[in-house]
Each structure stands twice: as structure tokens, then as C-alpha cells.
C-alpha atoms as a PDB file:
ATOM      1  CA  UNK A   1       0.000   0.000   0.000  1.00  0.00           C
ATOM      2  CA  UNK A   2       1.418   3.152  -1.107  1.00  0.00           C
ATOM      3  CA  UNK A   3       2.322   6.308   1.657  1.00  0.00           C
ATOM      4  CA  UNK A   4       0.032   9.532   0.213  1.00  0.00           C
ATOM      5  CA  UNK A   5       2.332  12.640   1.493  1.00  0.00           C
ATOM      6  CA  UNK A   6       0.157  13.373   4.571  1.00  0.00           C
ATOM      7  CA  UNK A   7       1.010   9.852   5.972  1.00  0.00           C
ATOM      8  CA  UNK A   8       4.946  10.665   5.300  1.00  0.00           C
ATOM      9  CA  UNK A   9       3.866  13.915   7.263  1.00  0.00           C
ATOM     10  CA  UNK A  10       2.588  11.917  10.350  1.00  0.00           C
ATOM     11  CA  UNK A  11       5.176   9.262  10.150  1.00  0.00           C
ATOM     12  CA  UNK A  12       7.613  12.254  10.171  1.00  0.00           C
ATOM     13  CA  UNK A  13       5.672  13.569  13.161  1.00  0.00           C
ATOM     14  CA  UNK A  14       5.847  10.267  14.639  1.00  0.00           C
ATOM     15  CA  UNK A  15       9.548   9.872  14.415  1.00  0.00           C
ATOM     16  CA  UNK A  16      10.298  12.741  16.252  1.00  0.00           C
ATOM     17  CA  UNK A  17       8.385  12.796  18.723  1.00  0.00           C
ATOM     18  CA  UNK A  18       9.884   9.533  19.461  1.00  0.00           C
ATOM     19  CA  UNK A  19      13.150  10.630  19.161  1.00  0.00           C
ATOM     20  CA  UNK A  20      12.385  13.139  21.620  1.00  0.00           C
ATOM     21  CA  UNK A  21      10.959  10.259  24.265  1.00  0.00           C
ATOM     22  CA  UNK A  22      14.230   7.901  23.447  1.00  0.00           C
ATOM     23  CA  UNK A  23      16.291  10.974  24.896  1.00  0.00           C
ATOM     24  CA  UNK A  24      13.790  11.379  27.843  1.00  0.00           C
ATOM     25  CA  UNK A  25      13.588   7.791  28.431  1.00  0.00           C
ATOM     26  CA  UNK A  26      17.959   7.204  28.427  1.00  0.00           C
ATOM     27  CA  UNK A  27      17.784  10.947  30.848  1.00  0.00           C
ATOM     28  CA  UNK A  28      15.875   8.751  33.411  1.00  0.00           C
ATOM     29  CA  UNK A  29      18.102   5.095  32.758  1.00  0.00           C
ATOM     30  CA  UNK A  30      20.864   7.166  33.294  1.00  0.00           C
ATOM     31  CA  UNK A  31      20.507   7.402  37.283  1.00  0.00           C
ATOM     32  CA  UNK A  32      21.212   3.743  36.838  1.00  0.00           C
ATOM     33  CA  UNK A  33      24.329   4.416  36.093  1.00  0.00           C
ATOM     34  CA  UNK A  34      27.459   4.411  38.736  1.00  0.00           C
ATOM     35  CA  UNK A  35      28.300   8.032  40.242  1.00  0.00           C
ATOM     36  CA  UNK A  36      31.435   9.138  38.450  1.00  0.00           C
ATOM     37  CA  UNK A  37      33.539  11.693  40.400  1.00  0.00           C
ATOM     38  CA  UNK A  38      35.520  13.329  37.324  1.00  0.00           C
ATOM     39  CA  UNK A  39      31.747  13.224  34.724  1.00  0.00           C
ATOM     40  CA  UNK A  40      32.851  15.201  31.600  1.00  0.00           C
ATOM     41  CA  UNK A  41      30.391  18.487  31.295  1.00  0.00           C
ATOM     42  CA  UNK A  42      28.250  18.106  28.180  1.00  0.00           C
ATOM     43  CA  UNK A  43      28.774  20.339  25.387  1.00  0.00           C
ATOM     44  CA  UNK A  44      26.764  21.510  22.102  1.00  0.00           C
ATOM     45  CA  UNK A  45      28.238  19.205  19.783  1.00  0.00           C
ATOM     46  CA  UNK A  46      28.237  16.380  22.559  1.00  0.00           C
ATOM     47  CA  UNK A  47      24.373  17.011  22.540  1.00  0.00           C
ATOM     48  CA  UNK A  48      24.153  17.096  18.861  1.00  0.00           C
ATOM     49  CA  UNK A  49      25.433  13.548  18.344  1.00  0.00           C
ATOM     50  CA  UNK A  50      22.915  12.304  21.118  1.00  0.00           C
ATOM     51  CA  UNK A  51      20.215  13.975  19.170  1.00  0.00           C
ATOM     52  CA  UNK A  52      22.131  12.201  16.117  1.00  0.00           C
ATOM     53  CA  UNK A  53      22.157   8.753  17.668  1.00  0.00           C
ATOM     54  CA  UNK A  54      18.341   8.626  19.063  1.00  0.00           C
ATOM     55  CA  UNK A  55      17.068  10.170  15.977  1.00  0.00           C
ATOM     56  CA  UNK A  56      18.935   7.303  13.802  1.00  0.00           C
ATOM     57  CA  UNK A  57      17.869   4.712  16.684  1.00  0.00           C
ATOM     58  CA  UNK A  58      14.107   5.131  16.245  1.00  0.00           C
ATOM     59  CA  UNK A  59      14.078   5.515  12.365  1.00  0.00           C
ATOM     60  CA  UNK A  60      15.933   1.733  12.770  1.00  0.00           C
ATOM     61  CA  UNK A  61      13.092   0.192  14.936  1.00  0.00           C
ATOM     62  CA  UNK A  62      10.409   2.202  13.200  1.00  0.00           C
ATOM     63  CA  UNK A  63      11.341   0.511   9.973  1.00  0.00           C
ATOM     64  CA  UNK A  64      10.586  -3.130  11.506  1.00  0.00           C
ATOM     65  CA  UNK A  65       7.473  -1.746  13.450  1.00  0.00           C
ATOM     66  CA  UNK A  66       5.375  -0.402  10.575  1.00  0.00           C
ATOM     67  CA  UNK A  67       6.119  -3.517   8.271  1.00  0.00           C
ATOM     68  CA  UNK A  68       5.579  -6.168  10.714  1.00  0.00           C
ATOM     69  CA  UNK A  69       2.776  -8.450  10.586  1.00  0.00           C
ATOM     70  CA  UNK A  70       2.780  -8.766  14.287  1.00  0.00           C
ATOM     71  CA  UNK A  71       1.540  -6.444  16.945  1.00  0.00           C
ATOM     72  CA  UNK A  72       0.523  -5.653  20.404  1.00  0.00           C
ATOM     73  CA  UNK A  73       2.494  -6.919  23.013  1.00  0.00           C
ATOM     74  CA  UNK A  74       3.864  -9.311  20.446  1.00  0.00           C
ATOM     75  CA  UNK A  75       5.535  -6.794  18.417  1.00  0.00           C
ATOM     76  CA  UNK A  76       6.335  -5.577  21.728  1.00  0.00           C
ATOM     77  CA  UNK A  77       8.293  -8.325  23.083  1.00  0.00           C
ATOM     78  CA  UNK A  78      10.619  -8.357  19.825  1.00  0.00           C
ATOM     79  CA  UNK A  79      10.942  -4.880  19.552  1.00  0.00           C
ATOM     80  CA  UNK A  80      12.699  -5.137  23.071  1.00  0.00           C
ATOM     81  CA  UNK A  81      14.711  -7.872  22.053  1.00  0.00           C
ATOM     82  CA  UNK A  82      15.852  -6.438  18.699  1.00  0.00           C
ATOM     83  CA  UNK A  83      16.483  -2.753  20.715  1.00  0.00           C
ATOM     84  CA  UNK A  84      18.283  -4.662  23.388  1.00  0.00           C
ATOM     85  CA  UNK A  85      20.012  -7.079  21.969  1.00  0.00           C
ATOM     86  CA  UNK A  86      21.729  -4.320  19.128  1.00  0.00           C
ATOM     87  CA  UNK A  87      22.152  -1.559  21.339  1.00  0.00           C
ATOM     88  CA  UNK A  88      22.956  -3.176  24.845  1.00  0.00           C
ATOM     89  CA  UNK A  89      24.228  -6.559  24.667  1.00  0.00           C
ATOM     90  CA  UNK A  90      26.165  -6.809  21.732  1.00  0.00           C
ATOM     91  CA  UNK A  91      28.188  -3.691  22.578  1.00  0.00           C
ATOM     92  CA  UNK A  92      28.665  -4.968  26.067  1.00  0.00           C
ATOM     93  CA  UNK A  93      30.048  -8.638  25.075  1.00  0.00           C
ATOM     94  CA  UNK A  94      32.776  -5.861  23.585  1.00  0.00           C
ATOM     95  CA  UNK A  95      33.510  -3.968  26.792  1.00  0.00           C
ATOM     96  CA  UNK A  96      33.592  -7.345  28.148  1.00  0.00           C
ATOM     97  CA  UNK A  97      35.286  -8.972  25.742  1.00  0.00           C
ATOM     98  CA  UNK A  98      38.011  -6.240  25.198  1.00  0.00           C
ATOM     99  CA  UNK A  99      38.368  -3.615  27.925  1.00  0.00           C
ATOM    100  CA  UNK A 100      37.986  -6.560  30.913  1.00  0.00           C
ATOM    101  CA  UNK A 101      38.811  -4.157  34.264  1.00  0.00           C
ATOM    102  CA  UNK A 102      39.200  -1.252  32.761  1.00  0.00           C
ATOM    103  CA  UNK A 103      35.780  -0.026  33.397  1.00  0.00           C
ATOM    104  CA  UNK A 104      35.147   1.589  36.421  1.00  0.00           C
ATOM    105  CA  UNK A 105      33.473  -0.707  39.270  1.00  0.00           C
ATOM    106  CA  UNK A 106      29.922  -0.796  38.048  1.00  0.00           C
ATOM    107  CA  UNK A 107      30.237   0.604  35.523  1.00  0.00           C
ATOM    108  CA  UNK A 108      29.168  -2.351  33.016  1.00  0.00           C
ATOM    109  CA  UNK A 109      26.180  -3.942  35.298  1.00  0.00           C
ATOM    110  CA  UNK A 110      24.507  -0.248  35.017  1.00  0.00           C
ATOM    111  CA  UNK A 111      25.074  -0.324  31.669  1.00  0.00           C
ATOM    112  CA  UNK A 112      22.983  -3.158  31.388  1.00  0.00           C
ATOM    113  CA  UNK A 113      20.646  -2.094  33.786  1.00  0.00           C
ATOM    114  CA  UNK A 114      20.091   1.145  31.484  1.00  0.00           C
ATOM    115  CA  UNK A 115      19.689  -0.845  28.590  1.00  0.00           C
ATOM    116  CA  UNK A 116      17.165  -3.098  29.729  1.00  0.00           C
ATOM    117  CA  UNK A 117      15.506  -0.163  31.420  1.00  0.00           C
ATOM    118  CA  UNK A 118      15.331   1.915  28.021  1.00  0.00           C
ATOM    119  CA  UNK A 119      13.964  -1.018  25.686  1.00  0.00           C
ATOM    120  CA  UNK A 120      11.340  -2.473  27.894  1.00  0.00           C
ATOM    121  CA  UNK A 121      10.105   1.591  28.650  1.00  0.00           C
ATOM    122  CA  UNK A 122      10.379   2.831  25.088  1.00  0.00           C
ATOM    123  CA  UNK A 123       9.353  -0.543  23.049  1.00  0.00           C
ATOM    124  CA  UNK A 124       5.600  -0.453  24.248  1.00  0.00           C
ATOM    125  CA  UNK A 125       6.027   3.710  23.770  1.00  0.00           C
ATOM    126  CA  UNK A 126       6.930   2.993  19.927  1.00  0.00           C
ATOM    127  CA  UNK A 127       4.616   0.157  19.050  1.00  0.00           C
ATOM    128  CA  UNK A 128       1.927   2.603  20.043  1.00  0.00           C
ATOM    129  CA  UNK A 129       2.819   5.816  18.552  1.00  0.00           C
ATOM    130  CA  UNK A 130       3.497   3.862  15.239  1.00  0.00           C
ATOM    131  CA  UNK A 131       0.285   2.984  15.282  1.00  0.00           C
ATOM    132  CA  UNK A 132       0.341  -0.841  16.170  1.00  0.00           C
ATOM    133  CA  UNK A 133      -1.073  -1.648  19.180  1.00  0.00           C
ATOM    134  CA  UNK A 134      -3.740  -3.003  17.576  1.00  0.00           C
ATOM    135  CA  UNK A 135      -5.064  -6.956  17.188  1.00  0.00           C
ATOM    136  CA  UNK A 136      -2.788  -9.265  15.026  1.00  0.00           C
ATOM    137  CA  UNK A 137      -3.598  -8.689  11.023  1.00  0.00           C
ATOM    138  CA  UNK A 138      -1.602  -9.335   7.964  1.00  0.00           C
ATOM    139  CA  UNK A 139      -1.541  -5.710   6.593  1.00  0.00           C
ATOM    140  CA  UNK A 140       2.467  -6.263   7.082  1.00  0.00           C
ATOM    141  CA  UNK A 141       4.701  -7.555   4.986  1.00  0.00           C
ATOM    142  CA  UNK A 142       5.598  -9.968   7.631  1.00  0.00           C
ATOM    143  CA  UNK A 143       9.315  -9.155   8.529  1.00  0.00           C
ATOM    144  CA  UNK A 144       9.406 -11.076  11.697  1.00  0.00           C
ATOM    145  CA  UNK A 145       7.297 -13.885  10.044  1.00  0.00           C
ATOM    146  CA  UNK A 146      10.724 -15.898  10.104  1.00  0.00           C
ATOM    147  CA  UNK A 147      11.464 -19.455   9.041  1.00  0.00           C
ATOM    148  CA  UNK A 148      14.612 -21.280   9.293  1.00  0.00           C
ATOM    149  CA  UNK A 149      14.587 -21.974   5.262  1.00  0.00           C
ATOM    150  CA  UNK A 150      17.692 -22.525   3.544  1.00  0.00           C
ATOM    151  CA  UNK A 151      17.095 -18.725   2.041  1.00  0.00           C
ATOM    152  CA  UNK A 152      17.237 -17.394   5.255  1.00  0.00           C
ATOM    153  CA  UNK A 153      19.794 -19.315   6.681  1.00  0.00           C
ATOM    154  CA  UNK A 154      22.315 -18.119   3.370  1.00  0.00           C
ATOM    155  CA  UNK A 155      21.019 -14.839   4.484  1.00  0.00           C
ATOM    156  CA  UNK A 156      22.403 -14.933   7.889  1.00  0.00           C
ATOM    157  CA  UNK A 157      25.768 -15.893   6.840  1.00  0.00           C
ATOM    158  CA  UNK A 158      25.949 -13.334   4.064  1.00  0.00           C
ATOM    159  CA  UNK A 159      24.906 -10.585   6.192  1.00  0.00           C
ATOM    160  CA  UNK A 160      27.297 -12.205   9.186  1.00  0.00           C
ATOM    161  CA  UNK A 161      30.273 -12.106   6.351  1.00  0.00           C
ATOM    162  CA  UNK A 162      29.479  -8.823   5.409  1.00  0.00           C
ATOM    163  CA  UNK A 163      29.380  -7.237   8.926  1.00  0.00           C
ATOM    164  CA  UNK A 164      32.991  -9.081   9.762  1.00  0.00           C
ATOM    165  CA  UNK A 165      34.346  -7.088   6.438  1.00  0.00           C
ATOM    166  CA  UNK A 166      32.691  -4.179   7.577  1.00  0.00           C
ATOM    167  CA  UNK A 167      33.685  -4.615  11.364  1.00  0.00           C
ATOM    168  CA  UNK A 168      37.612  -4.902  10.681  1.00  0.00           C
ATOM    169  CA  UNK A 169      37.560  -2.383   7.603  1.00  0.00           C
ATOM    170  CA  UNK A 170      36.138   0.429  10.032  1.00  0.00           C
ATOM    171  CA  UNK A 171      38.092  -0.806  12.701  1.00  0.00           C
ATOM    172  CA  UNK A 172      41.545  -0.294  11.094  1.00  0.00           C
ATOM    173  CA  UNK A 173      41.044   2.677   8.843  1.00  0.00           C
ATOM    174  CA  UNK A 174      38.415   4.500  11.573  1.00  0.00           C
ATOM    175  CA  UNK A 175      39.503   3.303  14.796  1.00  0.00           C
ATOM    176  CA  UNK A 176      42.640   1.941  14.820  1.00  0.00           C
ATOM    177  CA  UNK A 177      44.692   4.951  12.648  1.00  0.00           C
ATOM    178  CA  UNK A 178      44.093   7.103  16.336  1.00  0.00           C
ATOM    179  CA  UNK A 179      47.003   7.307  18.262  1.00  0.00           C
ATOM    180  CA  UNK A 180      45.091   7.432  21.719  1.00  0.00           C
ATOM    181  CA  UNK A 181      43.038   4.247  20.549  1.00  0.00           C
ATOM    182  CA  UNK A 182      45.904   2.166  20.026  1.00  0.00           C
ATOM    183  CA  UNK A 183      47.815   3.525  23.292  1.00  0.00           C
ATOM    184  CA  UNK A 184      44.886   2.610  25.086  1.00  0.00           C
ATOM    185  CA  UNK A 185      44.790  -0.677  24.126  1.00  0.00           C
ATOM    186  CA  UNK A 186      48.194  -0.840  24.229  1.00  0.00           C
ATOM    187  CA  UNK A 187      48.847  -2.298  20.432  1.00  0.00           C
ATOM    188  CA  UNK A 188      50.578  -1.155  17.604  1.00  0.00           C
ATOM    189  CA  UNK A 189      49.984   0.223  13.980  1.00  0.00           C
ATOM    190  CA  UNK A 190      51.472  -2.862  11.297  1.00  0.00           C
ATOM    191  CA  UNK A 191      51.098  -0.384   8.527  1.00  0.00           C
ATOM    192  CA  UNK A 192      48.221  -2.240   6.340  1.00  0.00           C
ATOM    193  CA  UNK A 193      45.020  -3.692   6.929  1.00  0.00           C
ATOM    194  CA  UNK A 194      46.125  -6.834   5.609  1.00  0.00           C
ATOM    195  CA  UNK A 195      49.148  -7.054   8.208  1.00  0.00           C
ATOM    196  CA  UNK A 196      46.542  -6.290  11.235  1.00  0.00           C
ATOM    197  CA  UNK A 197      44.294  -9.160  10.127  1.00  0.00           C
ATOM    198  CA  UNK A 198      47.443 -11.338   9.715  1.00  0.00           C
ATOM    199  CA  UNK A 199      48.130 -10.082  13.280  1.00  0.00           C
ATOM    200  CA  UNK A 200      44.868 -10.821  14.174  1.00  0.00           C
ATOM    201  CA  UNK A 201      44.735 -14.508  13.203  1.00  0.00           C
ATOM    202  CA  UNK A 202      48.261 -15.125  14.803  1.00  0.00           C
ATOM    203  CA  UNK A 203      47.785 -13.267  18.117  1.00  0.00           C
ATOM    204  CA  UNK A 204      43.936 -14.215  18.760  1.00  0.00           C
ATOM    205  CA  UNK A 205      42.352 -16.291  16.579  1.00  0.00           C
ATOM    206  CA  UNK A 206      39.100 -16.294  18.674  1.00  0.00           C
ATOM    207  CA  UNK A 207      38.030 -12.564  17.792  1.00  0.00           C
ATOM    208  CA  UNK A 208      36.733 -13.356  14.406  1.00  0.00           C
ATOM    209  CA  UNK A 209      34.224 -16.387  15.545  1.00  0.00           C
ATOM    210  CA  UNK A 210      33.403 -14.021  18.238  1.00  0.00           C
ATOM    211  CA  UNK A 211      32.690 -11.577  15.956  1.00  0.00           C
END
């Protein structure tokens, strides 16, 4: 079904205004967090990028929400997973993973208390703005209607292949070319990409099936 311009309008609207309860909603998580003694003052441009990030957080979970054939506390229930599980726990297996003890004490279990705070507040809050707290229909085009097929399965490991490309590309050219990154971690430049990966498979192996 085709989107006349008024229902771009509204969506529009929509998104928003939802961007607008994501920041509310990760104010209030916040308190979760551990007390820091030395917390960095917030600045424009800091704010800018969180208006950045929550903006480009809701368009992702409003695309799944308006096409889904689910709804309700259905849609609900995977909307928290899928918000949770990109947003939370994957980046935390990496603070685990990587930084160990250099977090401060608490830091990491309030983490995850704020993101299981934020997805199971604002998962219901977008489900119903969107428009689809309503009883189960097939006006979707059935995005979470999932079966392990051999399509989808070929699917998951293209898309896994591509985000390991992705992930090491960024993470050399992007990440790793910053001075303070690499003292923090304590590593070293090789001088190409293809000498870090080589690096990479030699010193630990394990970060590309964890990956």
C-alpha cells in the first residue's frame, strides 16, 4: 500500500516525537548508572550527536514496526529484544570482551541495567505511537514472520560475512589509525590492513568467531 504525502507527514511527526521520548527515556536510565567523580560536562556538539544517535535509533526500529505483521504486546516483546540485543548486549560482550577491568566498578552492570531499562520503557512507547497496538492482522509484509529456510539461513551468513568485512575495515582505517586508541589498548599500527588481520589470526584467533 502506497504512503500519500500526509502519511509521510505523520510518520515524520511520529519519528520525532519519538526521538524526543528515546532521549527522555535514556535521561531517566541514566541514574542507573554508577556516580562518576571526574563526569565530563556536556557540550553543544556532545548534545548534537545524542540527538544524532536517538534520531537514527528510532528511524531503525520504526522501519521493523510499521512492516511487521505482528503487533501488540507481540511486536512488543521483539521490539525489546531487537532494541536490546543491538544496542545493549552486543556492545557490552565488547567492553567485556576487550576492555575486561578497565571499566570503572559498576560501571558495566549499570550499563545493562540502562539498557534493559530503556527497551522495555520505550518498546511499548513505539509500538503505540506507530500505530500498532492493535489486534494481530496481515496488513504487514511480515518481517518477523521468520522461518529457518535454507534462504534465510544463506542470508544470515551473508549478512554475518558482510558485517565481519565491515567490522575490521572500520576498525583499522576509523579506529585503529588514532594514536590514543591504540595507546589505550596498548597495540601497535602494522602499517596495512592486511598485516593487522594477519596479526589478528596469529595473536587471537578467537576474535573473528566471536565476531
Amino acid at each position: 500500500m502506497s504512503m500519500t504525502a500526509k502519511d509521510g507527514a505523520i510518520l515524520v511527526f511520529k519519528i520525532v516525537a519519538l526521538t524526543v521520548a528515546l532521549m527522555v527515556v535514556n535521561g531517566l536510565g541514566s541514574k542507573l548508572l554508577p556516580a562518576m567523580d571526574t563526569a565530563p560536562q556536556p557540550t553543544g556538539s556532545f548534545f548534537a550527536i545524542v540527538v544524532l544517535v536517538m534520531f537514527l535509533q528510532t528511524v531503525a526500529l520504526a522501519y521493523p514496526i510499521v512492516r511487521a505483521r505482528w503487533s501488540g504486546w507481540r511486536l512488543t516483546v521483539a521490539v525489546f529484544v531487537l532494541f536490546f540485543g543491538t544496542v545493549t548486549f552486543m556492545s557490552q560482550i565488547e567492553s567485556l570482551v576487550y576492555l575486561g577491568g578497565r571499566m570503572p566498578e559498576g560501571m558495566q552492570a549499570g550499563i545493562f541495567k540502562m539498557g534493559l531499562f530503556v527497551a522495555a520503557v520505550f518498546s511499548p512507547i513505539a509500538v503505540l505511537v506507530l500505530g500498532r497496538w492493535r489486534s494481530e492482522d496481515s496488513s504487514g509484509s511480515g518481517l518477523v514472520a521468520w522461518k529457518p529456510t535454507t534462504a534465510w539461513w544463506w542470508r544470515a551468513v551473508t549478512a554475518g560475512g558482510v558485517f565481519l568485512v565491515l567490522y575490521y575495515l572500520f576498525g583499522y582505517y576509523v579506529a585503529w589509525k588514532n594514536v590514543a586508541v591504540r595507546d589505550y589498548y596498548g597495540g601497535t599500527d602494522p602499517g596495512s590492513f592486511l598485516a593487522q588481520m594477519a596479526n589478528v589470526v596469529r595473536d587471537t584467533p578467537w576474535m573473528l568467531p566471536l565476531q
